[in-house]
N, C-alpha and C. Protein backbone atom coordinates (compact mmCIF):
# COMPACT_ATOMS: atom_id res chain seq x y z
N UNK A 1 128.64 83.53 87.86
CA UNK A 1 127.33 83.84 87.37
C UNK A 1 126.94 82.79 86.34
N UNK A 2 125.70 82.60 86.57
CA UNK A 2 125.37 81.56 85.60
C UNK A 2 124.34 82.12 84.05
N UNK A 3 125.22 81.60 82.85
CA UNK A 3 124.84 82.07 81.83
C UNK A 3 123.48 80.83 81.24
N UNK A 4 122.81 82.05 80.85
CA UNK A 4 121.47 81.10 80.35
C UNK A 4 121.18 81.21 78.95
N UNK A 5 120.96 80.09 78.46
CA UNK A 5 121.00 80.38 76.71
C UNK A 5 119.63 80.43 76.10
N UNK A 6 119.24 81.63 75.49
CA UNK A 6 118.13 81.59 74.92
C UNK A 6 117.42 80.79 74.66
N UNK A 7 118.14 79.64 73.92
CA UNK A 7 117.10 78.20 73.48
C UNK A 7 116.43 77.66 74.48
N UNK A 8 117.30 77.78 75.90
CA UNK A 8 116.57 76.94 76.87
C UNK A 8 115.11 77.28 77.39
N UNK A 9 115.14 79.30 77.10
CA UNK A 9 113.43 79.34 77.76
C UNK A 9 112.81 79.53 76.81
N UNK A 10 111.90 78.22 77.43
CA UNK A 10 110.90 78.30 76.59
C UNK A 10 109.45 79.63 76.65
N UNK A 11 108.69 79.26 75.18
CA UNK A 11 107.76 80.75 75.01
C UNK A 11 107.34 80.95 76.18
N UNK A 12 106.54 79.81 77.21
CA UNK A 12 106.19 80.11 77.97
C UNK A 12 106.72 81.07 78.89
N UNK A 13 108.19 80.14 79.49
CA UNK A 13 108.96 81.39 80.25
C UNK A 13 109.37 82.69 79.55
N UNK A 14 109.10 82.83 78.24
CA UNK A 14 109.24 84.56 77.89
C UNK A 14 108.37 84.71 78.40
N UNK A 15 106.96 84.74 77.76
CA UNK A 15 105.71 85.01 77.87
C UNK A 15 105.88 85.56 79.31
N UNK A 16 106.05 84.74 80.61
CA UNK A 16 105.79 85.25 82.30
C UNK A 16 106.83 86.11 82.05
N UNK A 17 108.32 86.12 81.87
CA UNK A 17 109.43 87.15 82.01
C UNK A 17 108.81 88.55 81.54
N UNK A 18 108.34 88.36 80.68
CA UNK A 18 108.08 89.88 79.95
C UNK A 18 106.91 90.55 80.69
N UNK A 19 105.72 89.24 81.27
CA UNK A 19 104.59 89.93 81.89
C UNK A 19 105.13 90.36 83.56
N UNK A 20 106.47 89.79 83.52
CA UNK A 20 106.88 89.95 84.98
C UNK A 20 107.85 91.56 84.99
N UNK A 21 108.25 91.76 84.04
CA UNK A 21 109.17 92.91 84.07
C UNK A 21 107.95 94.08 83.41
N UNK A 22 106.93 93.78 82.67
CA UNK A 22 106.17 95.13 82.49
C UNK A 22 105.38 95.49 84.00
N UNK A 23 104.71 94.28 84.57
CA UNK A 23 104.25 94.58 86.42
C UNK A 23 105.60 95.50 86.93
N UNK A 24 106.28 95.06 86.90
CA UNK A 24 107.70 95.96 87.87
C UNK A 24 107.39 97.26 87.15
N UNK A 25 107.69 97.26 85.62
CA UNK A 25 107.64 98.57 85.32
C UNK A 25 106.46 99.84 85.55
N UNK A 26 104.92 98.80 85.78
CA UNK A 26 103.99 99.91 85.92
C UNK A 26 104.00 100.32 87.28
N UNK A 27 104.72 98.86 88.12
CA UNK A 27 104.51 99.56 90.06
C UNK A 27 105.62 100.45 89.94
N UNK A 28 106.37 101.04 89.21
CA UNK A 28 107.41 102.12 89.43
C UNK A 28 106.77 103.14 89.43
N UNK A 29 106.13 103.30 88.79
CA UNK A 29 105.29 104.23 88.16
C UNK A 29 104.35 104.47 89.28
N UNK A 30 104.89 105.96 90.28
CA UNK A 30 103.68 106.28 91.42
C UNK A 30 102.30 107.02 91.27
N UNK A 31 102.08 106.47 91.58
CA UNK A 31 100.38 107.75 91.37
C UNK A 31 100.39 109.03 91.42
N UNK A 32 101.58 109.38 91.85
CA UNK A 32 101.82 110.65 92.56
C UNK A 32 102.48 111.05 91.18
N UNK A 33 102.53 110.60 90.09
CA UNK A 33 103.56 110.81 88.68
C UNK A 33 102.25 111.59 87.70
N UNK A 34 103.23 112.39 86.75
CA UNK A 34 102.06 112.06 85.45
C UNK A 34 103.23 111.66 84.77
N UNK A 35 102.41 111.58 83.41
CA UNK A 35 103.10 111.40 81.95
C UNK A 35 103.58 112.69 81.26
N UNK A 36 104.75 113.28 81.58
CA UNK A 36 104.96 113.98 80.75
C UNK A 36 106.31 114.20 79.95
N UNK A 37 106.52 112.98 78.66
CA UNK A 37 107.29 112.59 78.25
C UNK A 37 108.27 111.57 79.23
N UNK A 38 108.24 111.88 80.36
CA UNK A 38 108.75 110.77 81.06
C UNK A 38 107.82 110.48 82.36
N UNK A 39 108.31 109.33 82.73
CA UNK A 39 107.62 108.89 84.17
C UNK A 39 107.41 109.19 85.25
N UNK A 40 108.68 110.42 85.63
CA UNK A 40 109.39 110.83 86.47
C UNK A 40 108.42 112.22 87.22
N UNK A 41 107.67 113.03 86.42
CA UNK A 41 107.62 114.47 86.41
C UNK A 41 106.85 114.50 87.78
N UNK A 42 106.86 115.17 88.71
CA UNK A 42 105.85 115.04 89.95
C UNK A 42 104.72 115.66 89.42
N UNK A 43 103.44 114.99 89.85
CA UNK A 43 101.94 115.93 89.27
C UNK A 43 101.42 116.75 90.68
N UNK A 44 102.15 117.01 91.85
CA UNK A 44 102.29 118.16 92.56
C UNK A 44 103.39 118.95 92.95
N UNK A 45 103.78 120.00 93.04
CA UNK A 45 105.13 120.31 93.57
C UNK A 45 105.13 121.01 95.03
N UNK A 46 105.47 120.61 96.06
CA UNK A 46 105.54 120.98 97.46
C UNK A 46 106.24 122.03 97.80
N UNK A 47 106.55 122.55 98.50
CA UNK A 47 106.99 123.69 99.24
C UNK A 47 108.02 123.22 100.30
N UNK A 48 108.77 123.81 100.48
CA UNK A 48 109.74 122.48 101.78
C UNK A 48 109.33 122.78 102.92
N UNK A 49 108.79 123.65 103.13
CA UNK A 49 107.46 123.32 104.65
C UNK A 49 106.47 122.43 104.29
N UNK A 50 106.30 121.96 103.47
CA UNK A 50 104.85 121.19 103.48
C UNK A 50 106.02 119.98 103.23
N UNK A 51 106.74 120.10 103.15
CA UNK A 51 107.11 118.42 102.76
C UNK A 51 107.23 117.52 104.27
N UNK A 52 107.31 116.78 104.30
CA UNK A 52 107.49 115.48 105.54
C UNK A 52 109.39 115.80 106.14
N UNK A 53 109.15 115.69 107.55
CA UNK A 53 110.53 115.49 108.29
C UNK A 53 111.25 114.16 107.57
N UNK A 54 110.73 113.22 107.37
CA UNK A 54 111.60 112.18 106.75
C UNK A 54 111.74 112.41 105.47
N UNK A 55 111.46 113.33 104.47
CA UNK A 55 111.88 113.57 103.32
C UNK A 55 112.75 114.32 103.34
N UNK A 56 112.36 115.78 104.11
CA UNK A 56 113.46 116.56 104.26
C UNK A 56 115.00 115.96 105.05
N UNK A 57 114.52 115.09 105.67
CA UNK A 57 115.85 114.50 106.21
C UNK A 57 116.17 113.77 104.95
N UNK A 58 115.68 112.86 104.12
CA UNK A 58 116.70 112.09 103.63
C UNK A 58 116.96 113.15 102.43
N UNK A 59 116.61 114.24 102.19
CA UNK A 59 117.16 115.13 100.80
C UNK A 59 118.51 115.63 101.37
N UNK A 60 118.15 116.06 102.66
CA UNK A 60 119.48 116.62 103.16
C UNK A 60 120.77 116.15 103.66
N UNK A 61 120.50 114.63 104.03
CA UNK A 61 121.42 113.40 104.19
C UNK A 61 122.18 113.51 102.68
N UNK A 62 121.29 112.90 102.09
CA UNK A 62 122.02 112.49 100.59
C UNK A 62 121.79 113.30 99.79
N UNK A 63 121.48 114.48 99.72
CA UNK A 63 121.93 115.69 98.50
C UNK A 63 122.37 116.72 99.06
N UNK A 64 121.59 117.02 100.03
CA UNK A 64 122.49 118.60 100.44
C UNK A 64 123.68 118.54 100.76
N UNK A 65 123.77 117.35 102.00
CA UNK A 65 125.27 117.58 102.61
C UNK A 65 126.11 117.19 101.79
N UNK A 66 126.40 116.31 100.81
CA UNK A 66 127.20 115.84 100.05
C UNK A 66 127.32 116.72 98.81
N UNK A 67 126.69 117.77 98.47
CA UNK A 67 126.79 118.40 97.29
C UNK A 67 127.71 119.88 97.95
N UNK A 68 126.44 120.56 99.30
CA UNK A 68 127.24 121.86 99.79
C UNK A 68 128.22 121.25 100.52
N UNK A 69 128.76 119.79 100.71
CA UNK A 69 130.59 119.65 101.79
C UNK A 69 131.02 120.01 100.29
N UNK A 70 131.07 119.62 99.13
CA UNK A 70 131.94 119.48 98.11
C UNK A 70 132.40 121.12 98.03
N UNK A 71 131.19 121.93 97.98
CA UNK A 71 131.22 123.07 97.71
C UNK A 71 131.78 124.16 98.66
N UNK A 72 132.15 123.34 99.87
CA UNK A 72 132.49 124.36 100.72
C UNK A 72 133.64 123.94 101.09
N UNK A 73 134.23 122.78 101.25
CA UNK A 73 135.41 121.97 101.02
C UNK A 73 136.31 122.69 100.19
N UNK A 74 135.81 123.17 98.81
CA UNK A 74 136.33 123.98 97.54
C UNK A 74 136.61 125.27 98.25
N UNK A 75 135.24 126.17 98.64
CA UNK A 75 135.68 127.51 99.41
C UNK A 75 136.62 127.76 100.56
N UNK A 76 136.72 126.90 101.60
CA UNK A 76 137.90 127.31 102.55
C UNK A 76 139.17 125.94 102.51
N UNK A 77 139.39 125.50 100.88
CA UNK A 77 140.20 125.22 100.41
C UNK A 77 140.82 123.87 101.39
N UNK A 78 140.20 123.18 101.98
CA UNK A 78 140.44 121.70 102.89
C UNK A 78 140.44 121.15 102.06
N UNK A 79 140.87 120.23 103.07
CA UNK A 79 141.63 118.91 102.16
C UNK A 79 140.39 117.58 101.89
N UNK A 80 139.88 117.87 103.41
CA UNK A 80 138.85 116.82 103.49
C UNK A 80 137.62 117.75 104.03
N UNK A 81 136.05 117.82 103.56
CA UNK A 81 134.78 118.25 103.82
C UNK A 81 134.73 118.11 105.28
N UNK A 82 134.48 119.90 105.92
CA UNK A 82 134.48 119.86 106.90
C UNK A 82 133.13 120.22 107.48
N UNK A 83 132.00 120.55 106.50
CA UNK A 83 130.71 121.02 106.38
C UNK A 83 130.25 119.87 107.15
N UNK A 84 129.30 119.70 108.43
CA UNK A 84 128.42 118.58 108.85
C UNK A 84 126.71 119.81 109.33
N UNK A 85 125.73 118.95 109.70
CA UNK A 85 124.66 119.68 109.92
C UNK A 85 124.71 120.73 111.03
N UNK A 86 125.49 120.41 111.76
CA UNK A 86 125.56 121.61 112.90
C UNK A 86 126.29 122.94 112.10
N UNK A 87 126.95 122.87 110.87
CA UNK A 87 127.73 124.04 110.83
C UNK A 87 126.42 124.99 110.40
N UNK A 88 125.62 124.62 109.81
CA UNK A 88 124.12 125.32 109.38
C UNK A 88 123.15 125.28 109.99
N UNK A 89 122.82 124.27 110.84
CA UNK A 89 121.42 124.17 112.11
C UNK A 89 121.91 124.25 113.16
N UNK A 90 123.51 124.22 113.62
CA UNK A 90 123.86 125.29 114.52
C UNK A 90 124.30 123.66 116.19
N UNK A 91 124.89 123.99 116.91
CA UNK A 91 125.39 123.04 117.61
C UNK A 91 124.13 121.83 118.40
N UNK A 92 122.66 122.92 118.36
CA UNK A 92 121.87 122.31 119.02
C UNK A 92 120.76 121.97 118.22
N UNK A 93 121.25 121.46 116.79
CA UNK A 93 120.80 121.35 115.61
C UNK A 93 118.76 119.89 116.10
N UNK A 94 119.87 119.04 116.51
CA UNK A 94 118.62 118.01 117.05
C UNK A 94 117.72 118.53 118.02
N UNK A 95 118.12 119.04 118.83
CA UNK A 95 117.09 120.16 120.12
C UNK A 95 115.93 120.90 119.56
N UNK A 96 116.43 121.71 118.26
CA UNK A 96 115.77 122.39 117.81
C UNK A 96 114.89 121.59 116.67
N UNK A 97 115.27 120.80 116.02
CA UNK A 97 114.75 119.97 115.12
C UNK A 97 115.01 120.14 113.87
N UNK A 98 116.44 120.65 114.14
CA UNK A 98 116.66 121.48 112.73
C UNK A 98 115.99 122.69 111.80
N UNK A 99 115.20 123.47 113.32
CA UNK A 99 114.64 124.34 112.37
C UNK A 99 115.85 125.76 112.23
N UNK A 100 115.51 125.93 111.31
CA UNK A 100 115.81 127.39 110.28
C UNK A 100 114.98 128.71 110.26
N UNK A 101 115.14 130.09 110.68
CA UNK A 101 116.68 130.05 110.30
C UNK A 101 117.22 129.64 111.80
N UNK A 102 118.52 129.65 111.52
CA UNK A 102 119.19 129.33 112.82
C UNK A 102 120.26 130.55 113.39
N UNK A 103 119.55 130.92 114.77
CA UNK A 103 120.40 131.88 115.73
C UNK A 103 121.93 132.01 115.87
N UNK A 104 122.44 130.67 115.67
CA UNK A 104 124.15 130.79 115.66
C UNK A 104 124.53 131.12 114.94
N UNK A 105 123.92 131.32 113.65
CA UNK A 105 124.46 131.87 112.39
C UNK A 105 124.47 133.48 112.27
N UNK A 106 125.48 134.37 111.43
CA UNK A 106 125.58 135.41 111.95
C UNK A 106 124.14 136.36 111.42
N UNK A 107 123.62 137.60 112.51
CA UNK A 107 122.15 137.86 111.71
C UNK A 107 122.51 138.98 110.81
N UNK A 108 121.81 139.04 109.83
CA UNK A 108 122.18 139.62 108.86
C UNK A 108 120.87 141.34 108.74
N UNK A 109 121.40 142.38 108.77
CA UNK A 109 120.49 143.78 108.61
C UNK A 109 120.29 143.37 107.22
N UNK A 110 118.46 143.50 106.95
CA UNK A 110 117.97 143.70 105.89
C UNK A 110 118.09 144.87 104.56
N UNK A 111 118.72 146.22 105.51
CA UNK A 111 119.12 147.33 104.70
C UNK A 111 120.55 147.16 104.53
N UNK A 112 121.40 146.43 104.81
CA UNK A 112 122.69 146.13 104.34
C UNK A 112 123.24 145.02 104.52
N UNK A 113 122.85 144.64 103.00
CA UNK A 113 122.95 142.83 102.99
C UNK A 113 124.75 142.94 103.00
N UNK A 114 125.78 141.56 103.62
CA UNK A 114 126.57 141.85 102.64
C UNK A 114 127.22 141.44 101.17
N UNK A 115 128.09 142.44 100.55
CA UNK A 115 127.94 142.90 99.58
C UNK A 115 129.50 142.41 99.09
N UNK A 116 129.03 141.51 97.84
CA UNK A 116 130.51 141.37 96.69
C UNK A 116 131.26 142.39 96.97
N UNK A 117 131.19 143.35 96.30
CA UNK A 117 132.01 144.79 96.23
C UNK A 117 132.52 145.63 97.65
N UNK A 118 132.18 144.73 98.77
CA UNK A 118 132.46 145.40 100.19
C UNK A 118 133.78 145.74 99.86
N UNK A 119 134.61 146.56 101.14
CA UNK A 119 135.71 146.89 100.64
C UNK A 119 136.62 145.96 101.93
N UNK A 120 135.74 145.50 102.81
CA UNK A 120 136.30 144.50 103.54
C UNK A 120 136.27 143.32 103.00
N UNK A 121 137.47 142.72 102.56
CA UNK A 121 137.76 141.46 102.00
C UNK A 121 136.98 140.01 102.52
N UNK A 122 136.94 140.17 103.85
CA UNK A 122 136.56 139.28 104.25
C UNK A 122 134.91 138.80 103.83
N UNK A 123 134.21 139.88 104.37
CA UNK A 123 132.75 140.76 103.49
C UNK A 123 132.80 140.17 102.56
N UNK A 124 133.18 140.91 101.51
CA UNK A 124 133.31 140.63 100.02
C UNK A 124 133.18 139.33 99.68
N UNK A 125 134.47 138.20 100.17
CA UNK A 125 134.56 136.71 99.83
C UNK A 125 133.26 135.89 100.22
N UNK A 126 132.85 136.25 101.50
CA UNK A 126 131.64 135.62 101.80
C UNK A 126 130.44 135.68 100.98
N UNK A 127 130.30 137.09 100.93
CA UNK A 127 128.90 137.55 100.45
C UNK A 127 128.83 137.25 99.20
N UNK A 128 129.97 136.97 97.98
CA UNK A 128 129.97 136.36 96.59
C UNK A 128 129.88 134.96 96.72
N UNK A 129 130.19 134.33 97.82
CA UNK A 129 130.29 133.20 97.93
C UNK A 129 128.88 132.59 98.36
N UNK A 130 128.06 133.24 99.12
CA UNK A 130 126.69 132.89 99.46
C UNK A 130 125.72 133.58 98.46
N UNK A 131 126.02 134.27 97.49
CA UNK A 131 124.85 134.84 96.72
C UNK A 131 124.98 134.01 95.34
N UNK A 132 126.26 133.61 94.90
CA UNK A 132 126.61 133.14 93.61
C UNK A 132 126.89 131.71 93.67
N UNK A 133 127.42 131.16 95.05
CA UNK A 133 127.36 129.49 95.06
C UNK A 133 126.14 128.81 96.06
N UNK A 134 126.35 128.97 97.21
CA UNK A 134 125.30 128.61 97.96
C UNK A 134 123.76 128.84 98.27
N UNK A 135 123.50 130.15 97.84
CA UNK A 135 121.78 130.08 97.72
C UNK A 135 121.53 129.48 96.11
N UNK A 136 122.21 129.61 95.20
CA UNK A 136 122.07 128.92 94.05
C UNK A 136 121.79 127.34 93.75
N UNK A 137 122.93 127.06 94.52
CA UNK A 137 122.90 125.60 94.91
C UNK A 137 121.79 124.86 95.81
N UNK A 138 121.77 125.90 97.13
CA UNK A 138 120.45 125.08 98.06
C UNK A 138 118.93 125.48 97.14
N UNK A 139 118.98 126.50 96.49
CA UNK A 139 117.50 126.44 95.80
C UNK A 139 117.59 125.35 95.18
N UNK A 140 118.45 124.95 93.93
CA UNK A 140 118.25 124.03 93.24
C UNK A 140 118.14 122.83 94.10
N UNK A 141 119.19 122.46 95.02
CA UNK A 141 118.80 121.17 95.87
C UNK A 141 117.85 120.90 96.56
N UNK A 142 117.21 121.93 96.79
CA UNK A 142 116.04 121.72 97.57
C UNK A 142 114.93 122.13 97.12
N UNK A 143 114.46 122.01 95.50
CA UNK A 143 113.84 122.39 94.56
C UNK A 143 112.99 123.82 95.30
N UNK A 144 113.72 124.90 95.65
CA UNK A 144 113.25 126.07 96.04
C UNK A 144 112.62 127.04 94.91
N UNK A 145 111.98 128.03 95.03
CA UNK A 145 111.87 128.69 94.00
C UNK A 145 112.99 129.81 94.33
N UNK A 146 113.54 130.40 93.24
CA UNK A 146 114.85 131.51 93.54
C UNK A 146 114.25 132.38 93.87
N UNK A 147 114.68 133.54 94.53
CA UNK A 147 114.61 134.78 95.31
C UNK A 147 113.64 135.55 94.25
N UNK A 148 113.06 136.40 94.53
CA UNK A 148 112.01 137.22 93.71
C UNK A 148 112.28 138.62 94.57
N UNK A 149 113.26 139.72 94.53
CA UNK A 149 113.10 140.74 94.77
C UNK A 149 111.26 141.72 94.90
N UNK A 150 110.80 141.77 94.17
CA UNK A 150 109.86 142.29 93.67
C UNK A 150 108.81 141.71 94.63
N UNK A 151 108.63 140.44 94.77
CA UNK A 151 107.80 139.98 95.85
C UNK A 151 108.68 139.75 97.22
N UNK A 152 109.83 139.75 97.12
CA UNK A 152 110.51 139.24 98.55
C UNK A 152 110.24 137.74 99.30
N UNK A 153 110.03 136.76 97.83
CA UNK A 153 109.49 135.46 97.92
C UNK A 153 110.79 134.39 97.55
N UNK A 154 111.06 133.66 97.68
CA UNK A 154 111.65 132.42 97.39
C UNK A 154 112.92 132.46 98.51
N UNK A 155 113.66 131.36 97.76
CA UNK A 155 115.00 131.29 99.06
C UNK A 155 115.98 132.21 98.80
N UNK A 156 115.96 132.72 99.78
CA UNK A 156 117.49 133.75 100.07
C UNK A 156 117.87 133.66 101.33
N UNK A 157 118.19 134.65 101.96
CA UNK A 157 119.94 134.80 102.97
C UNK A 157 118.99 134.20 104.16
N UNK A 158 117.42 135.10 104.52
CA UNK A 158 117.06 135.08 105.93
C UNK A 158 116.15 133.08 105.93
N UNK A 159 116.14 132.28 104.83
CA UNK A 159 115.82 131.00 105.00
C UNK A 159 116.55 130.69 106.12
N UNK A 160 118.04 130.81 106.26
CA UNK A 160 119.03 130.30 107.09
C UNK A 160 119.59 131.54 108.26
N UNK A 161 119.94 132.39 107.73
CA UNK A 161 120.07 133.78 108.95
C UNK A 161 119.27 134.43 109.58
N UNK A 162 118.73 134.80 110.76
CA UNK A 162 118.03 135.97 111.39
C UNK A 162 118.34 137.16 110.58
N UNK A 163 117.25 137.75 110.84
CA UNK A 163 117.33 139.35 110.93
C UNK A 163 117.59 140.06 112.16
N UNK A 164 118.73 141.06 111.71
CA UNK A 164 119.16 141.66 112.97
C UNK A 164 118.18 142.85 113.49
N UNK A 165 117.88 142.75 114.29
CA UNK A 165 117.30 143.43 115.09
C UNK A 165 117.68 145.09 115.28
N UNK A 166 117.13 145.94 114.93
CA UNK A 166 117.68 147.53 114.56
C UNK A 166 117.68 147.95 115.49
């Protein structure tokens, strides 16, 4: 790497350097931003149906899968992340287009979700495991709003499971 010594640029070349790195800094800065304390804040917030197939793909490339393999890697205790998109959009994940919820997944009765406290172990591990790590996690990753009992609004179980049919 080649080291450059202050003395050599001259005012001029500050002068362009500095007018060249504040241009970079204002094209960072999207229209789609406001100012609120930082640059960053979105001045709309979307819904993940309204968002674009290529957004939702690249959130789920590089945040979902790499955050829920870690997390599920941890739950059935592997060595190496065995989580890929079919285990959640199901074998015919591209066919369908990845839509949700998805049929291969098991459907879940609305009057008996399951339940931490089941007395079937198996029950039990899951259902703490999807109410306390994984809908927690995919709301936040997928800037969802959390579940709202009261309205029966935000992300919970049936985003990803059917309802079983009575």
């Amino acid at each position: 790497m080649r080291r450059i010594r202050a003395s050599r640029i001259s005012v001029t070349d500050a002068r362009a350097l500095v007018a060249v790195l504040a241009l970079a800094a204002i094209g960072c800065v999207h229209e789609s931003t406001r100012k609120q304390g930082d640059f960053t804040a979105p001045a709309t917030r979307h819904t993940w149906a309204e968002t674009g197939w290529e957004d939702r793909h690249t959130t789920m490339t590089f945040t979902v899968l790499p955050n829920m393999g870690r997390l599920w890697q941890k739950f059935t205790a592997s060595d190496a992340p065995t989580l890929t998109c079919r285990t959640c959009h199901g074998q015919d994940a591209e066919d369908v287009k990845y839509r949700m919820p998805n049929p291969s997944l098991p459907a879940l009765d609305r009057n008996r979700l399951p339940d931490a406290s089941s007395r079937d172990p198996r029950e039990a591990k899951w259902a703490a495991f999807m109410r306390n790590d994984v809908v927690p996690m995919m709301t936040n990753l997928i800037d969802a709003d959390p579940y709202d009992p009261k309205t029966g609004k935000g992300f919970f179980c049936f985003n990803c499971h059917t309802e079983k049919k009575s």
